[in-house]
C-alpha atoms as a PDB file:
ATOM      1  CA  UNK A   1       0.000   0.000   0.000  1.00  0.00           C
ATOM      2  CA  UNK A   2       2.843   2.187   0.574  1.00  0.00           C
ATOM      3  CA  UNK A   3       4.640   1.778  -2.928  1.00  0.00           C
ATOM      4  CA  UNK A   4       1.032   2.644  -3.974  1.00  0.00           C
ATOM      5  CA  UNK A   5       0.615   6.081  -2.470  1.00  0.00           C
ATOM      6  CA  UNK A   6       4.551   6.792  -3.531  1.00  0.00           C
ATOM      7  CA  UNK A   7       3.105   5.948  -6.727  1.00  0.00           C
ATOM      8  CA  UNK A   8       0.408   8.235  -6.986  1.00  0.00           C
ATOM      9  CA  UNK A   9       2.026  11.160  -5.204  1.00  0.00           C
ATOM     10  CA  UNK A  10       4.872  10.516  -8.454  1.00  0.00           C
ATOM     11  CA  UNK A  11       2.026  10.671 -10.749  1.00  0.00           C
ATOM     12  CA  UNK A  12       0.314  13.663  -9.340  1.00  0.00           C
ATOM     13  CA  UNK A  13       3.512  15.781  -9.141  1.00  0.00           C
ATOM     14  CA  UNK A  14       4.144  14.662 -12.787  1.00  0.00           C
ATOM     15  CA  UNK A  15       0.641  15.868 -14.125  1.00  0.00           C
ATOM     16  CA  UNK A  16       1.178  19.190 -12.276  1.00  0.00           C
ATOM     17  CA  UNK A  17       4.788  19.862 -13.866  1.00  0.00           C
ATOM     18  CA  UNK A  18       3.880  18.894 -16.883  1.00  0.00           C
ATOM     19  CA  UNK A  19       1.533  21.425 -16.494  1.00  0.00           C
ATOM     20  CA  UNK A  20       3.144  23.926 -15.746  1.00  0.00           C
ATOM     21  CA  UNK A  21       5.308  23.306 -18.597  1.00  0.00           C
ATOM     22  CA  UNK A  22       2.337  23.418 -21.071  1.00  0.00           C
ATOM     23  CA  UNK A  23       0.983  27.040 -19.067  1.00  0.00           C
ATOM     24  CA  UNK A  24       4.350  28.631 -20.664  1.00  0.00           C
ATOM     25  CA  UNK A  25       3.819  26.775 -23.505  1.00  0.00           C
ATOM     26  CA  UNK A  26       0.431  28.072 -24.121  1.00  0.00           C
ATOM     27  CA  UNK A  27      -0.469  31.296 -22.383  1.00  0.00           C
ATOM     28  CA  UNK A  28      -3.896  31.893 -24.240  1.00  0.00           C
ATOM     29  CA  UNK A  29      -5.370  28.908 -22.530  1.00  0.00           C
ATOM     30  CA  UNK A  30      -6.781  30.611 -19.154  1.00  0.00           C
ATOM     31  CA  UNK A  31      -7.334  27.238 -16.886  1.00  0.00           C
ATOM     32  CA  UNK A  32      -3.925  26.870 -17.267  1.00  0.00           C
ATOM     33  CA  UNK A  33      -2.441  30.016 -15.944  1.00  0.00           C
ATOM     34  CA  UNK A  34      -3.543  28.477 -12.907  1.00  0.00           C
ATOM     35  CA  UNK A  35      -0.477  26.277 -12.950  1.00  0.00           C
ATOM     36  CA  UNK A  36       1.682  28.674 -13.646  1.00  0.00           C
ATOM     37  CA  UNK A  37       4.907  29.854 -11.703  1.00  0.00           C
ATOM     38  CA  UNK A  38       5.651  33.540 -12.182  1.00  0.00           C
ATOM     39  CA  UNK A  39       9.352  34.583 -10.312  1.00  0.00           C
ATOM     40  CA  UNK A  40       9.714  37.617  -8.718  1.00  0.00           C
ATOM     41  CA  UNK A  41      11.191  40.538 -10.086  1.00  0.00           C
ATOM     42  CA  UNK A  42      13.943  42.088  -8.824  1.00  0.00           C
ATOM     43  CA  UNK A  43      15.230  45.527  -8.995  1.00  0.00           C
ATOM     44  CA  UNK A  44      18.817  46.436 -10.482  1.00  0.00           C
ATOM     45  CA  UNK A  45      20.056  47.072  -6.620  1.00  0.00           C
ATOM     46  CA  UNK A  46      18.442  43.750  -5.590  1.00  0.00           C
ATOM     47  CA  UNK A  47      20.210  41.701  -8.449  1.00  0.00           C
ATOM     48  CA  UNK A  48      23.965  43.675  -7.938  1.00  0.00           C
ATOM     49  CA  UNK A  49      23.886  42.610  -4.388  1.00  0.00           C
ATOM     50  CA  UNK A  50      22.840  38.973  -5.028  1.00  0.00           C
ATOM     51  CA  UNK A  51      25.688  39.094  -7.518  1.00  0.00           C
ATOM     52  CA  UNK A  52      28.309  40.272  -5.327  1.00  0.00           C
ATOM     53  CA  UNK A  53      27.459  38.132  -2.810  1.00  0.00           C
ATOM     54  CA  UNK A  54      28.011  35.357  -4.719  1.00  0.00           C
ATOM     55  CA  UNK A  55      31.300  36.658  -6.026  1.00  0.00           C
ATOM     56  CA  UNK A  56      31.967  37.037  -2.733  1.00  0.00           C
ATOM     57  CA  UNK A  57      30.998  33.479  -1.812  1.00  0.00           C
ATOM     58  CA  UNK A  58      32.865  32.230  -4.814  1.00  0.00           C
ATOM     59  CA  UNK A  59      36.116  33.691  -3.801  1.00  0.00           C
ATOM     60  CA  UNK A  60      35.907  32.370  -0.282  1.00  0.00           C
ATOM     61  CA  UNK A  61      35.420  28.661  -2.018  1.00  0.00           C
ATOM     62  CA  UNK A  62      38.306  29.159  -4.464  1.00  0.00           C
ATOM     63  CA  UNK A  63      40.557  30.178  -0.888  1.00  0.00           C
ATOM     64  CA  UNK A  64      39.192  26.991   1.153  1.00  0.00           C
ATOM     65  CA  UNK A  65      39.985  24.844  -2.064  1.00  0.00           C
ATOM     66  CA  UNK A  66      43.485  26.480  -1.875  1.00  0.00           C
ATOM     67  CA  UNK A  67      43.560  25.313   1.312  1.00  0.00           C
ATOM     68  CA  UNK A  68      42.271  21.922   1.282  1.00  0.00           C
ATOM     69  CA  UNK A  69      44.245  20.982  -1.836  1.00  0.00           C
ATOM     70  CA  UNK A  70      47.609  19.846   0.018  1.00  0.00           C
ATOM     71  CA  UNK A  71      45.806  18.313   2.888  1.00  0.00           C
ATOM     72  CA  UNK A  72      43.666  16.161   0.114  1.00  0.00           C
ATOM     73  CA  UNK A  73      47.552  15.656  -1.348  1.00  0.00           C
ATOM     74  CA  UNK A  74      48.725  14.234   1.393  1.00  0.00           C
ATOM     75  CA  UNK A  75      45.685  12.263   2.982  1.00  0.00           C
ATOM     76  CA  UNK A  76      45.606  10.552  -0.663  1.00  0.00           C
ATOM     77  CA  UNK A  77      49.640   9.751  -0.834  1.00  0.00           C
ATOM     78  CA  UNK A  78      49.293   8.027   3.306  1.00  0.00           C
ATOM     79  CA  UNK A  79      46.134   6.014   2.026  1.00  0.00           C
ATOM     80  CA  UNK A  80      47.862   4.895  -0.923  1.00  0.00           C
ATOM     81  CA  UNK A  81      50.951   3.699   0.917  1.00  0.00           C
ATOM     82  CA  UNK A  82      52.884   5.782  -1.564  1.00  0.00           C
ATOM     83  CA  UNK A  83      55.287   8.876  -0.237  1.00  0.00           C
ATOM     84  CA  UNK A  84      54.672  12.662  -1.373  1.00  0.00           C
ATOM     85  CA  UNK A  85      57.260  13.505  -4.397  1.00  0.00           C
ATOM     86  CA  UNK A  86      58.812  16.517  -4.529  1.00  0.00           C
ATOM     87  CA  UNK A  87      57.346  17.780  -7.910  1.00  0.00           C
ATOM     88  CA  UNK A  88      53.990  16.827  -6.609  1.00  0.00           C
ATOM     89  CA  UNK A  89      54.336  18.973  -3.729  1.00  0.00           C
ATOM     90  CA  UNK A  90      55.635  21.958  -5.933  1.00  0.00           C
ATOM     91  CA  UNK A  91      52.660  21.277  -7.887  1.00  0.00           C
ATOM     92  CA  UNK A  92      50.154  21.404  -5.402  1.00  0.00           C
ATOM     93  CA  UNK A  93      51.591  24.228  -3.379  1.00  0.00           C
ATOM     94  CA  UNK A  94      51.488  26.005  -6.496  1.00  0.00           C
ATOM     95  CA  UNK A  95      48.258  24.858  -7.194  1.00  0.00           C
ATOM     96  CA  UNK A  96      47.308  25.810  -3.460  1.00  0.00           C
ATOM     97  CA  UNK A  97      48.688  29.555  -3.941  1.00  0.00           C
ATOM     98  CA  UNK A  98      47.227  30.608  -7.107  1.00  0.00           C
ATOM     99  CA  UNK A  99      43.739  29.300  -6.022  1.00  0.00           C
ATOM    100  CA  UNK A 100      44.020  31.214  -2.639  1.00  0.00           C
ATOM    101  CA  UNK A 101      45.431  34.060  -4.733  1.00  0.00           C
ATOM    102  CA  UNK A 102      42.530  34.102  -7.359  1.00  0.00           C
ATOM    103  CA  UNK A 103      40.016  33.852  -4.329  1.00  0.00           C
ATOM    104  CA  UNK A 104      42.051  36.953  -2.792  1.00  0.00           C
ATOM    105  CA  UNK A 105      41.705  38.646  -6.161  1.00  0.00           C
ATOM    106  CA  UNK A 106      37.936  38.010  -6.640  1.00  0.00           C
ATOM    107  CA  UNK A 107      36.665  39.407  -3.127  1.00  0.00           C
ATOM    108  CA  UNK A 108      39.517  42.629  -3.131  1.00  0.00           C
ATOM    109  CA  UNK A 109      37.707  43.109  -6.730  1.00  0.00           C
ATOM    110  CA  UNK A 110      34.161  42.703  -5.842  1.00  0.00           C
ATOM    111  CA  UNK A 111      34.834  44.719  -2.807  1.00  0.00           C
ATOM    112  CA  UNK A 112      36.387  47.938  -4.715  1.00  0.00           C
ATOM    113  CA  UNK A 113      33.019  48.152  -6.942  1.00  0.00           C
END
């Protein structure tokens, strides 16, 4: 009885998208406005600070990748019984500072504007 219900609850949430999809599709057709999802606007301000926020976010993921790449380095040369080589090191720390700087870069940027 239970896979039953899952069914229908599937099949209901099916019909509805689909729609939804056919409201877009055809707007002259008034019953099915009823189905359809209209966002939000936002205002110029509104949008520019959801944008720099997410610059901003997105430079403090490219830093925490910067930092989490030579740890992951490491953790994966112990669990493979292997030893860290020297240009694999170079490589990540490299790897590690230009991601950190880029991260840097993208919130000292988005914070100027």
């Amino acid at each position: 009885m239970y896979r039953t219900i899952q069914l229908i609850l599937v099949g209901i949430l099916a019909v509805t998208l689909g729609l939804a999809a056919l409201s877009r599709r055809f707007p002259q057709a008034g019953w099915l406005q009823v189905f359809r999802y209209v966002k939000p606007r936002l205002s110029e301000e509104q949008q520019g600070k959801i944008r720099q926020s997410a610059n901003i976010h997105a430079g403090i993921e490219l830093i925490l990748l910067g930092v989490v790449l030579p740890m992951v380095y490491f953790a994966s040369s112990l669990m493979m019984f292997t030893d860290p080589t020297t240009p694999g090191t170079v490589l990540v720390g490299a790897g590690s500072v230009l991601l950190i700087g880029l991260g840097v870069t993208a919130i000292w940027r988005n914070r100027q504007r």
